[in-house]
N, C-alpha and C. Protein backbone atom coordinates (compact mmCIF):
# COMPACT_ATOMS: atom_id res chain seq x y z
N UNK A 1 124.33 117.15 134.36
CA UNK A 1 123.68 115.87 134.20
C UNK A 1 122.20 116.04 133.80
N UNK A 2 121.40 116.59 134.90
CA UNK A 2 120.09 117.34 133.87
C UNK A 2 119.90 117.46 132.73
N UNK A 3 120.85 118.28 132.28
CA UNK A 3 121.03 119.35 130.96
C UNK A 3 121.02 117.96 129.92
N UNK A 4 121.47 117.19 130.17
CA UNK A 4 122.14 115.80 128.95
C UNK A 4 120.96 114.85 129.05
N UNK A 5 120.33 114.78 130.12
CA UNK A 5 118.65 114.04 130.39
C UNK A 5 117.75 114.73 129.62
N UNK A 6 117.87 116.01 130.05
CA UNK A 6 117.13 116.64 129.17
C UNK A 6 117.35 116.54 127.55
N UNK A 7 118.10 116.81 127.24
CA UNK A 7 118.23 116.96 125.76
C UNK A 7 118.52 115.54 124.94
N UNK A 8 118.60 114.23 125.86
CA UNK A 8 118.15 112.87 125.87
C UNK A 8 116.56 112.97 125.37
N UNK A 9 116.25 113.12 126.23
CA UNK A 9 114.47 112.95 126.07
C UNK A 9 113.93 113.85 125.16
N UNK A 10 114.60 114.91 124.30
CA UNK A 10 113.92 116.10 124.10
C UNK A 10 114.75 115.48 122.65
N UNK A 11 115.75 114.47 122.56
CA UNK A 11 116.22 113.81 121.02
C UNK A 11 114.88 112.66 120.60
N UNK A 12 115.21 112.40 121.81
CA UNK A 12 113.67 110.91 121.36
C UNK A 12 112.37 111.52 121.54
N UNK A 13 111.61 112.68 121.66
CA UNK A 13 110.68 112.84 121.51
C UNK A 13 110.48 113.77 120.09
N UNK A 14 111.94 114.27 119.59
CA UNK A 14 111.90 114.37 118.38
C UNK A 14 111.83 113.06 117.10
N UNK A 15 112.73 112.20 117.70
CA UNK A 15 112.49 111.28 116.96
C UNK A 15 111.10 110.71 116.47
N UNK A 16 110.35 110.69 117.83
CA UNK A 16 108.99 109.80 118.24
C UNK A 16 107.94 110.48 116.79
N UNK A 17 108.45 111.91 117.29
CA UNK A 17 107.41 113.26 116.45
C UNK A 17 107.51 112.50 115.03
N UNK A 18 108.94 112.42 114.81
CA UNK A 18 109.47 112.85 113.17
C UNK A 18 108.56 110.94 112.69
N UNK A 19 108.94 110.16 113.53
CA UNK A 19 108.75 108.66 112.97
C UNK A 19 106.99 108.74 112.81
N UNK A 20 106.47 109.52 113.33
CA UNK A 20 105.07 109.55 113.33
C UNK A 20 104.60 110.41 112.03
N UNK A 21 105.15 111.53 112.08
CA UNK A 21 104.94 112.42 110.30
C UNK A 21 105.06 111.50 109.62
N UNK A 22 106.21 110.50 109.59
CA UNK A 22 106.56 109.80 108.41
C UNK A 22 105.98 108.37 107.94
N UNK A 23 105.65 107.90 109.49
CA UNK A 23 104.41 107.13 108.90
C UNK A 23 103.23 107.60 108.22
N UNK A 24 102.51 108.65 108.78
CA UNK A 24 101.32 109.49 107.89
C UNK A 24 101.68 109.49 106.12
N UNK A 25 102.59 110.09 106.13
CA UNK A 25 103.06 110.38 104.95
C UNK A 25 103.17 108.78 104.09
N UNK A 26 103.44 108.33 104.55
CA UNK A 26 104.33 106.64 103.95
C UNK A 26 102.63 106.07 103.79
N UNK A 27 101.69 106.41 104.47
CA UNK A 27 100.01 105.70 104.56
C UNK A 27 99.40 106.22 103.46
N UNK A 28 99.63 107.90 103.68
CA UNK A 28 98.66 108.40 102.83
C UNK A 28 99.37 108.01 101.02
N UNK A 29 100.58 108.22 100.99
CA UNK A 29 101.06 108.01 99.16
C UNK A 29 100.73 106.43 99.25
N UNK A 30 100.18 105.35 100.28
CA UNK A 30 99.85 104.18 99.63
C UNK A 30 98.47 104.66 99.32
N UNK A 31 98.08 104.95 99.55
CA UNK A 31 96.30 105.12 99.71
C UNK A 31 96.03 105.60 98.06
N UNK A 32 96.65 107.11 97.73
CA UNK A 32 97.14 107.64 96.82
C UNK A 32 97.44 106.58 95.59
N UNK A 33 98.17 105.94 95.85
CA UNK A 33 98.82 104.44 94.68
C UNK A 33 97.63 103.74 94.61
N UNK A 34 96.84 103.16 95.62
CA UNK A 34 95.92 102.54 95.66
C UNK A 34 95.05 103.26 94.61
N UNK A 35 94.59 104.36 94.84
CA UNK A 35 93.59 104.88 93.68
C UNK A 35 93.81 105.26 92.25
N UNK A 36 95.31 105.56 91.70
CA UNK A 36 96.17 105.72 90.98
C UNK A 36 95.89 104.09 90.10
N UNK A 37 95.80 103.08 90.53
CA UNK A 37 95.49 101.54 90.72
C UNK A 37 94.23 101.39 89.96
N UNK A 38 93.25 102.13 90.59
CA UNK A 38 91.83 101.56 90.44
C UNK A 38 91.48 102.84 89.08
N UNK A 39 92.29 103.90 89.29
CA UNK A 39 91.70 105.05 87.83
C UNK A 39 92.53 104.07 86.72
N UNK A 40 93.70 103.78 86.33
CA UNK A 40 93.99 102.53 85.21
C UNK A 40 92.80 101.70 84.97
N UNK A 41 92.20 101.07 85.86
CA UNK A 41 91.06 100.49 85.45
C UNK A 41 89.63 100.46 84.89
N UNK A 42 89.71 101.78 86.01
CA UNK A 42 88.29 102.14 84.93
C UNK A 42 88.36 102.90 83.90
N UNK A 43 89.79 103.61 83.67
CA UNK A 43 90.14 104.25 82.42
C UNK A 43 90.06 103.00 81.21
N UNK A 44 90.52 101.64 81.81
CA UNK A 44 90.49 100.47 80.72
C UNK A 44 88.78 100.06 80.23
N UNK A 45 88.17 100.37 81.29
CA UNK A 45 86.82 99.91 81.58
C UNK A 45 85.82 101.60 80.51
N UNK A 46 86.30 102.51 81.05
CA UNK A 46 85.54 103.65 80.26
C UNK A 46 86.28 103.33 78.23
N UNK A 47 87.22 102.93 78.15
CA UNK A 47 87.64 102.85 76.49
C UNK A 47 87.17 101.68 75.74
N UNK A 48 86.84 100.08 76.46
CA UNK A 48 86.32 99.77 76.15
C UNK A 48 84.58 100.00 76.14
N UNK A 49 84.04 100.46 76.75
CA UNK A 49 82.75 100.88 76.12
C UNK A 49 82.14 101.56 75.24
N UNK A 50 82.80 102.36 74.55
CA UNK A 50 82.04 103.13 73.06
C UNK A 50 82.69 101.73 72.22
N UNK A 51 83.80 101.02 72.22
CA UNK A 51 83.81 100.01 71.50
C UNK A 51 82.59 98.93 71.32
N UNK A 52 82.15 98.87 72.35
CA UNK A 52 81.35 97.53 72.83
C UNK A 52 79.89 98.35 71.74
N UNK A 53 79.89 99.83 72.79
CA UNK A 53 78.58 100.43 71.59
C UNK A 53 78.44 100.34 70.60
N UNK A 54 79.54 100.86 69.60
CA UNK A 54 79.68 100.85 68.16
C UNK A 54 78.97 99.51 67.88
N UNK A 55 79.99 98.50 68.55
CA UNK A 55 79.66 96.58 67.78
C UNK A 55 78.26 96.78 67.62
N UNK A 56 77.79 97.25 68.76
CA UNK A 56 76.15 96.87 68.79
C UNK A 56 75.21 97.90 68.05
N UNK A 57 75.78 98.33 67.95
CA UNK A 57 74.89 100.02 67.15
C UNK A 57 74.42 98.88 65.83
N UNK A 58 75.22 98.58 65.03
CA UNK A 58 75.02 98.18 63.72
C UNK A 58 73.52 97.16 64.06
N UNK A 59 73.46 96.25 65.25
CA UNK A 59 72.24 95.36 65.41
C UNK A 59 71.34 96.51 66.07
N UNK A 60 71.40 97.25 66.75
CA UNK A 60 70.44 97.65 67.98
C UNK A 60 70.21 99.58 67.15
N UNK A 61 69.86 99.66 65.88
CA UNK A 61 70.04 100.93 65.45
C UNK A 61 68.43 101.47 65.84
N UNK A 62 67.46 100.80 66.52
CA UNK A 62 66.21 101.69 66.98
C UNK A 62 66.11 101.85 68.61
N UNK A 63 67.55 101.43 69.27
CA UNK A 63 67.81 101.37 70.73
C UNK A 63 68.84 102.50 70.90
N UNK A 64 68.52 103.31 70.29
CA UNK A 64 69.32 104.73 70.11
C UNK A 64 69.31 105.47 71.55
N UNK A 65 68.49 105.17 72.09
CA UNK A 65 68.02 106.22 73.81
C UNK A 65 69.12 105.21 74.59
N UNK A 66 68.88 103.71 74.47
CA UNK A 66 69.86 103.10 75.51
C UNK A 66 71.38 103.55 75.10
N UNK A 67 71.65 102.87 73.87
CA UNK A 67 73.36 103.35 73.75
C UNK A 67 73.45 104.77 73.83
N UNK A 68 73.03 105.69 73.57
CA UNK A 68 73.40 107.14 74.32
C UNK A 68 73.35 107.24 75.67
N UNK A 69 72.66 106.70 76.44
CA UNK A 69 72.60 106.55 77.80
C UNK A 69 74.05 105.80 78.78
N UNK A 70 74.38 104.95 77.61
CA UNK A 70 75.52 104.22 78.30
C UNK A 70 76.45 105.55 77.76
N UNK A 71 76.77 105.72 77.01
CA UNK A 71 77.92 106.94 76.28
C UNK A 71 77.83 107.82 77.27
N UNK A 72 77.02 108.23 77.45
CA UNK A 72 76.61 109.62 78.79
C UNK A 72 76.96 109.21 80.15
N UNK A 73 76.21 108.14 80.36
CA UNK A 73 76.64 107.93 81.93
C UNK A 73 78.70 107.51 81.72
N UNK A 74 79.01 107.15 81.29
CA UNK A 74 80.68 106.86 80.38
C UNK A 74 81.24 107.75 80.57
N UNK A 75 80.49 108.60 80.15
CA UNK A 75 81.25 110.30 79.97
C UNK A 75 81.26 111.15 81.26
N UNK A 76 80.25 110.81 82.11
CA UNK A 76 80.28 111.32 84.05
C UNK A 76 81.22 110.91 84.47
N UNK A 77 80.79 109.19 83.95
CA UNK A 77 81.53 108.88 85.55
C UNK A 77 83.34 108.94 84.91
N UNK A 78 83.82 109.16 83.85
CA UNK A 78 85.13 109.38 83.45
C UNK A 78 85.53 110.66 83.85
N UNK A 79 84.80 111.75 83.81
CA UNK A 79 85.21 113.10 84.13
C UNK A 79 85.15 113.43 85.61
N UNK A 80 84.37 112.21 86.33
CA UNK A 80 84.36 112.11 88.13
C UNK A 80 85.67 111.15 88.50
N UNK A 81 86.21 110.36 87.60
CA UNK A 81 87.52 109.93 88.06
C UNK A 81 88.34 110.92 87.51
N UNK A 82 88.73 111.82 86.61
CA UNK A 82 89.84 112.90 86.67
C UNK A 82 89.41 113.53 87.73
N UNK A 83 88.63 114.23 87.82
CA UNK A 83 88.44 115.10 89.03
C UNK A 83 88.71 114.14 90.68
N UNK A 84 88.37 113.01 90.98
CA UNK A 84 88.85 112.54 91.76
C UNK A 84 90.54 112.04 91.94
N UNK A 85 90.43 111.46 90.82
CA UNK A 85 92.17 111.41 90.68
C UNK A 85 93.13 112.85 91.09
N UNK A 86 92.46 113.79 91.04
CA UNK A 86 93.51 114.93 91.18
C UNK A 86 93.47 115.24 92.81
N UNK A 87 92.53 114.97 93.26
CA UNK A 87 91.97 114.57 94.81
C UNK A 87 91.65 113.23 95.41
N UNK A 88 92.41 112.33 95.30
CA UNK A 88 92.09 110.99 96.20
C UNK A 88 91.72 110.90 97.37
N UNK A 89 92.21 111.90 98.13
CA UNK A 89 91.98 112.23 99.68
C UNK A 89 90.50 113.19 99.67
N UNK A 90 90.04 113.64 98.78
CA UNK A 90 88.88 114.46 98.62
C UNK A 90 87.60 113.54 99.00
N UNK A 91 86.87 113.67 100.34
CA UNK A 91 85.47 112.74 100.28
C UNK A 91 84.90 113.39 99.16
N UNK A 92 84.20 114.73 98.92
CA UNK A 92 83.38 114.72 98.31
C UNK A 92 83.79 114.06 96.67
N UNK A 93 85.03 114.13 96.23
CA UNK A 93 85.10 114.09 94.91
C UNK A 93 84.73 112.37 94.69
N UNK A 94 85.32 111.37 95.84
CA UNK A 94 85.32 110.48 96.05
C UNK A 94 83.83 109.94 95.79
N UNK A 95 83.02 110.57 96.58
CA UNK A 95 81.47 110.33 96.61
C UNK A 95 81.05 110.37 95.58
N UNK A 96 81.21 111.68 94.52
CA UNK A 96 80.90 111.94 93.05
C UNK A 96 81.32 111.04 92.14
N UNK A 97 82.79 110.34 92.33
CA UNK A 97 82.97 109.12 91.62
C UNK A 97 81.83 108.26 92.30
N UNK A 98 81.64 107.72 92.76
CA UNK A 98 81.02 106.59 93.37
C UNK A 98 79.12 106.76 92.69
N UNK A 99 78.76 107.52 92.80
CA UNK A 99 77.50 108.47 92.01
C UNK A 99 77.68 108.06 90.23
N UNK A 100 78.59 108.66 89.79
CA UNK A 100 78.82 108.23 88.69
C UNK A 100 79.01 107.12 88.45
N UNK A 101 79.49 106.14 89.08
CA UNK A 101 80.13 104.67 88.83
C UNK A 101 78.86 104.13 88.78
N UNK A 102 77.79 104.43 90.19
CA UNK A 102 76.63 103.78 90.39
C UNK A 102 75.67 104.35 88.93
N UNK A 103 75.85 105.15 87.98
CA UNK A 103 74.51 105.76 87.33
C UNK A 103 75.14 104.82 85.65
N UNK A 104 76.54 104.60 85.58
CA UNK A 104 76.95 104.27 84.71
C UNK A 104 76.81 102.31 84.81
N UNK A 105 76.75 101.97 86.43
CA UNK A 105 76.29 100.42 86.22
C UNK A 105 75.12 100.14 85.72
N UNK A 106 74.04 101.05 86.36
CA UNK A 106 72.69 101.24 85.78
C UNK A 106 72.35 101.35 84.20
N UNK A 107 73.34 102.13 83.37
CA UNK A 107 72.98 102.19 82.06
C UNK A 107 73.99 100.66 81.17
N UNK A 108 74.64 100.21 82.43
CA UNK A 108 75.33 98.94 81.50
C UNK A 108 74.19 97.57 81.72
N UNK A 109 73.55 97.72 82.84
CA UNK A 109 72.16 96.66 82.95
C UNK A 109 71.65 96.79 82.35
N UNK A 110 70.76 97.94 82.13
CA UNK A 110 70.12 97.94 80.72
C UNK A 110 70.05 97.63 79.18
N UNK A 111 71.85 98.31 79.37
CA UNK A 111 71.98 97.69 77.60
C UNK A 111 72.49 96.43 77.24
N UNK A 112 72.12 95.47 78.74
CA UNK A 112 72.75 94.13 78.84
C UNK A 112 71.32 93.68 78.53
N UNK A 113 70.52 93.84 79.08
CA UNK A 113 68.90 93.33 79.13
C UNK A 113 68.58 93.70 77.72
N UNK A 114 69.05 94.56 77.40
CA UNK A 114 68.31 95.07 75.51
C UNK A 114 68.76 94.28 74.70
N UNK A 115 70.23 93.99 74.82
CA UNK A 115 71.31 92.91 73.80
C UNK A 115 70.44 91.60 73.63
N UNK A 116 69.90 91.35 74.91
CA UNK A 116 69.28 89.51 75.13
C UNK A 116 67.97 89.69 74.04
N UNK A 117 67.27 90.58 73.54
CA UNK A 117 66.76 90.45 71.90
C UNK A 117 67.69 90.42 70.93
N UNK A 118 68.38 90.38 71.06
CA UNK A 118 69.64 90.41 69.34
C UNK A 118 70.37 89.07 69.71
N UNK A 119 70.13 87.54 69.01
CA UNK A 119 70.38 86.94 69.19
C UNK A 119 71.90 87.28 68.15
N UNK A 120 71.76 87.77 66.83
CA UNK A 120 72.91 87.95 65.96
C UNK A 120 73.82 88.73 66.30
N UNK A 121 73.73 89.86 67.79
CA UNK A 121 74.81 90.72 68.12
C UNK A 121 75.43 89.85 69.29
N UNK A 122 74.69 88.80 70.02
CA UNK A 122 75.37 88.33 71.14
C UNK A 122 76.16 86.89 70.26
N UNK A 123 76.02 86.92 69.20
CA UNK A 123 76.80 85.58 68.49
C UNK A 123 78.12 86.56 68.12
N UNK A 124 78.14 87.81 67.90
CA UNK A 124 79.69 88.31 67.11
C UNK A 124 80.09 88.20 67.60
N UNK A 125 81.09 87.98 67.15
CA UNK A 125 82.69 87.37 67.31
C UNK A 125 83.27 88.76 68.55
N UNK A 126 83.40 89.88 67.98
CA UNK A 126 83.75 91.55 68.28
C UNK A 126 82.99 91.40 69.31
N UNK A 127 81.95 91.16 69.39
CA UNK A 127 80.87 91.67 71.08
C UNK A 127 81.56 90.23 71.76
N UNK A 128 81.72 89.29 71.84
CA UNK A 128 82.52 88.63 72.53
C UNK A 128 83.55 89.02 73.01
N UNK A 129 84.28 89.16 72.17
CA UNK A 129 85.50 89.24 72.82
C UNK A 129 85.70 90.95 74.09
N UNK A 130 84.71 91.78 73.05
CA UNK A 130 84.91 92.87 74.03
C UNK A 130 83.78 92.43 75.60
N UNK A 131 83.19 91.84 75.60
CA UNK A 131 82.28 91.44 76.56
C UNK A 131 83.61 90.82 77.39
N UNK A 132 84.58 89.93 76.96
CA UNK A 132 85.21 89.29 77.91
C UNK A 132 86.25 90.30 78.76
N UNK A 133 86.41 91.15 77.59
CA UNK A 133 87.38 91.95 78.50
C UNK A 133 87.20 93.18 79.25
N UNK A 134 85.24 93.05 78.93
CA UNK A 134 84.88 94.01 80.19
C UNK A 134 84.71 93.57 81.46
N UNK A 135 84.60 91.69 81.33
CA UNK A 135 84.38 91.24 82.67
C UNK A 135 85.66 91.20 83.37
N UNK A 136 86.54 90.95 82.47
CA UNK A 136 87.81 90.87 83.23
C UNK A 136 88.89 92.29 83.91
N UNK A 137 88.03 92.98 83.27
CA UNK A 137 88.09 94.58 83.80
C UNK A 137 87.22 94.63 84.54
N UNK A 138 86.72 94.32 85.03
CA UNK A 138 85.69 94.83 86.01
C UNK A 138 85.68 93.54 87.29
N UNK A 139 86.91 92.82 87.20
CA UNK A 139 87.00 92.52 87.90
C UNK A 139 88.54 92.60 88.78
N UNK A 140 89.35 93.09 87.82
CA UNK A 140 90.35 94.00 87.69
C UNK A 140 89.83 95.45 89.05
N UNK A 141 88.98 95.65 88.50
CA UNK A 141 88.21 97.12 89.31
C UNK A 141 87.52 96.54 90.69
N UNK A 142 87.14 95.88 90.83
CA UNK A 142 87.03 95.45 92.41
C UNK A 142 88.24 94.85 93.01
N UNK A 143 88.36 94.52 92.22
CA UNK A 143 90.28 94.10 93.12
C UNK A 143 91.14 95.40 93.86
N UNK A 144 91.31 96.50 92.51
CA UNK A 144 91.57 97.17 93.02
C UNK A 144 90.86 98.29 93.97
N UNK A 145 89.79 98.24 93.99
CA UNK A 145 88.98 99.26 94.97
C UNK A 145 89.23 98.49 95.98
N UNK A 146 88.95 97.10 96.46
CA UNK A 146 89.45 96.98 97.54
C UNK A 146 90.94 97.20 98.44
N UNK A 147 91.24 97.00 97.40
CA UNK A 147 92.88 97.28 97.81
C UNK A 147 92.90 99.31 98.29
N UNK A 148 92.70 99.99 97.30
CA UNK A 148 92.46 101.07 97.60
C UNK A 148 91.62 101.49 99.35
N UNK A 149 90.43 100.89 99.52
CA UNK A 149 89.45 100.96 100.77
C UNK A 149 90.71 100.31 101.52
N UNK A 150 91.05 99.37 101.59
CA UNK A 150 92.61 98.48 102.55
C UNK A 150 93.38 99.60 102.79
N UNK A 151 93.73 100.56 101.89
CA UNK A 151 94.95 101.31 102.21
C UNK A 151 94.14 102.74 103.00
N UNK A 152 92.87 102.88 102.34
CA UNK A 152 91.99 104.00 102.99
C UNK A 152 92.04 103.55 104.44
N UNK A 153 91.67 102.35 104.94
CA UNK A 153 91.51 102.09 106.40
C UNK A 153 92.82 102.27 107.33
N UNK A 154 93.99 101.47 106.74
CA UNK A 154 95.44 101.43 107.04
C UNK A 154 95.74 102.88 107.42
N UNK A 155 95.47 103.89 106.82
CA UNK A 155 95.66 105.54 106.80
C UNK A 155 94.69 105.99 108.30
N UNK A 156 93.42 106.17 108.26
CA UNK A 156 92.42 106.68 108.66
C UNK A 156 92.71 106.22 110.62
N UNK A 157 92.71 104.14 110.35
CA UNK A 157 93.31 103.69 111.69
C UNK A 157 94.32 104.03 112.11
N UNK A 158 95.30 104.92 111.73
CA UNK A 158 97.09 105.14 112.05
C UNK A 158 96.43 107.11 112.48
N UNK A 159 96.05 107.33 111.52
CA UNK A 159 95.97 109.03 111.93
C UNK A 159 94.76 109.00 113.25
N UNK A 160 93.48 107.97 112.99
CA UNK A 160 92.22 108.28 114.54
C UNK A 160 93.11 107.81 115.56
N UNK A 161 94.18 107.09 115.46
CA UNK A 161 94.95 106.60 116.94
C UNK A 161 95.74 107.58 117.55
N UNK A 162 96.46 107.10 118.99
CA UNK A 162 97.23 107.67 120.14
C UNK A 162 98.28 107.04 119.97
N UNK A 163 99.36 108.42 120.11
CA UNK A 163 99.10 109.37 120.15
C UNK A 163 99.38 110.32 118.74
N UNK A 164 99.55 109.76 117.33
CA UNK A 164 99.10 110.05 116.54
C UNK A 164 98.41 111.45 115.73
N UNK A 165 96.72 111.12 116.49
CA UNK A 165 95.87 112.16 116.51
C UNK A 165 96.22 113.03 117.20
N UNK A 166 97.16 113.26 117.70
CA UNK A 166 97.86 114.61 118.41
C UNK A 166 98.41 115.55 117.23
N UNK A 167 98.73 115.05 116.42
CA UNK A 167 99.65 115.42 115.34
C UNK A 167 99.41 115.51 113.98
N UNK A 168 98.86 114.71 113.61
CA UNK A 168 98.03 114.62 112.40
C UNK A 168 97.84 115.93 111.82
N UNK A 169 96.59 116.79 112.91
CA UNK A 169 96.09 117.67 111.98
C UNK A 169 97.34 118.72 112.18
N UNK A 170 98.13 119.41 112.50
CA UNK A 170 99.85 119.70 112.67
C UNK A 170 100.57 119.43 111.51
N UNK A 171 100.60 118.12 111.18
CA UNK A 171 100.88 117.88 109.80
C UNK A 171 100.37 117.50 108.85
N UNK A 172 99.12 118.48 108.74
CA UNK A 172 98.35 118.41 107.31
C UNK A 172 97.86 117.16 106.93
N UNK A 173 97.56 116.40 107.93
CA UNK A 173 96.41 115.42 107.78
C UNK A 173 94.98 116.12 108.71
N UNK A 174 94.58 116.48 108.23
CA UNK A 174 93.16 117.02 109.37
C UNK A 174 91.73 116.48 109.06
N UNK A 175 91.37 115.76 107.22
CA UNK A 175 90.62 114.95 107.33
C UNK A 175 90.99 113.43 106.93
N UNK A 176 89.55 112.74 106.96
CA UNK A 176 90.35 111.40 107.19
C UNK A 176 89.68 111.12 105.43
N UNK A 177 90.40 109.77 104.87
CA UNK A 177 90.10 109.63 103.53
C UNK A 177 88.99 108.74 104.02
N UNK A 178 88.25 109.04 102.47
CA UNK A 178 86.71 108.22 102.39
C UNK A 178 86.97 107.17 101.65
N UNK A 179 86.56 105.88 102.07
CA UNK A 179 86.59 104.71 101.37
C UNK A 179 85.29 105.19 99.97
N UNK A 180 86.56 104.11 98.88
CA UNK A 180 85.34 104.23 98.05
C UNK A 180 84.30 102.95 97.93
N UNK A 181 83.21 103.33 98.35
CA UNK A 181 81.71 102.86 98.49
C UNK A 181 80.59 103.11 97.25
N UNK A 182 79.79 101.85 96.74
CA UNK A 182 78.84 102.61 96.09
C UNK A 182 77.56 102.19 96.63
N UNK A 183 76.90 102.93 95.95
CA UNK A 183 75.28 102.74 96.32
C UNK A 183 74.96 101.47 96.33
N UNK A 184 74.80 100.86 95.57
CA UNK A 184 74.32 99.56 95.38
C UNK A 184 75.64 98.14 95.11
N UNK A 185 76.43 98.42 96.48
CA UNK A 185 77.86 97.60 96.41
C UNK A 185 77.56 96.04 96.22
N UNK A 186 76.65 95.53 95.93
CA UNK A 186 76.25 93.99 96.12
C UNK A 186 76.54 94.08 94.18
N UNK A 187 75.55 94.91 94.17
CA UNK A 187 75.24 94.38 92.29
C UNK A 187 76.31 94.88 91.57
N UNK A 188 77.22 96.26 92.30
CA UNK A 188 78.43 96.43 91.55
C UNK A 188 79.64 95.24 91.89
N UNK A 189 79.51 94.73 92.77
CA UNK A 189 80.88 93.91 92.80
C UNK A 189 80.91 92.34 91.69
N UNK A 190 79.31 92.59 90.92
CA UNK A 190 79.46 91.32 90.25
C UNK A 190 79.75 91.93 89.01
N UNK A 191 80.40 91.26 87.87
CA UNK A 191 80.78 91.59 86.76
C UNK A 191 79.23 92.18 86.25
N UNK A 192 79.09 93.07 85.13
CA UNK A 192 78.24 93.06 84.22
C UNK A 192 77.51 91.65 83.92
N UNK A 193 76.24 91.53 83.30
CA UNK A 193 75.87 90.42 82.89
C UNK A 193 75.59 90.77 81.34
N UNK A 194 76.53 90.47 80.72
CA UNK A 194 76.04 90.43 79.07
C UNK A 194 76.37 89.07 78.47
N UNK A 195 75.19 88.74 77.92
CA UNK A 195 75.15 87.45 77.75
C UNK A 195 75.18 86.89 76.33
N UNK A 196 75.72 85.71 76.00
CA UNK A 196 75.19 85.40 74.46
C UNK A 196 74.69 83.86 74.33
């Protein structure tokens, strides 16, 4: 009778174990999707911008330092989402996107503030339309970062809990994912301002 108590309790504390790996697992590939989510977007968001440049190159051809500046910061923060994408669970890579995102909003203010002298580049037809579909990408991109940070928390609250955190680092959860945050989260969550 023992022997069958025992190996009772010693089935359900396997169970308990196994249902707990498998939530981890089931948290972290949302978290994973979540960012999978938000790189589509700024991949939509990094292709439209050498478009948007070009339009404007033809009006803005002695503002040569700004549109290289946007191309460059374009070109970081795209090569900090592959490198993060291959690591979603990576803080630091995470941080480095977020660095880049923040140096590349900075060079899109600027060449928003430079455009407002070119009354004839903010009338084209082409800078319109790509203007609309950077706002709508970029709002596309806070949608999904939040959703992403939602699934970062969902993960992080399930692995810091009891009894959980018993296990976690056992099964190759040992750090926790970093929400993605930027420097200046007020002025990034509003669309660009390019105006005509």
């Amino acid at each position: 009778m023992t022997t069958i108590i025992s190996l009772v309790i010693a089935v359900v504390m396997l169970f308990f174990i196994v249902s707990i790996y498998n939530q981890l697992v089931k948290l972290k590939n949302r978290f994973q999707n979540a960012f999978a989510q938000i790189e589509v977007q700024l991949k939509r968001r990094y292709d439209l911008i050498p478009n948007l440049v070009e339009t404007a190159k033809a009006y803005m051809s002695h503002e040569r330092e700004t549109l290289e500046a946007v191309i460059a910061a374009r070109n970081s923060a795209s090569s900090q989402l592959t490198a993060a994408a291959a690591q979603p669970g990576n803080a630091a890579a995470i941080s480095q996107l977020a660095g880049a995102e923040a140096a590349l909003q900075g060079a899109m203010t600027k060449f928003s503030m430079v455009m407002e002298a070119y009354p004839d580049l903010k009338a084209n037809q082409n800078m319109m339309q790509l203007t609309e579909e950077l706002t709508s990408t970029e709002n596309k991109v806070a949608f999904a970062r939040q959703a992403f940070n939602d699934a970062v928390t969902a993960y992080n609250s399930y692995k810091q809990s009891f009894p959980p955190v018993i296990f976690a680092g056992l099964f190759g959860h040992q750090q926790d994912a970093k929400l993605l945050e930027f420097a200046d989260s007020a002025a990034i969550q509003a669309a660009p301002k390019v105006s005509f």
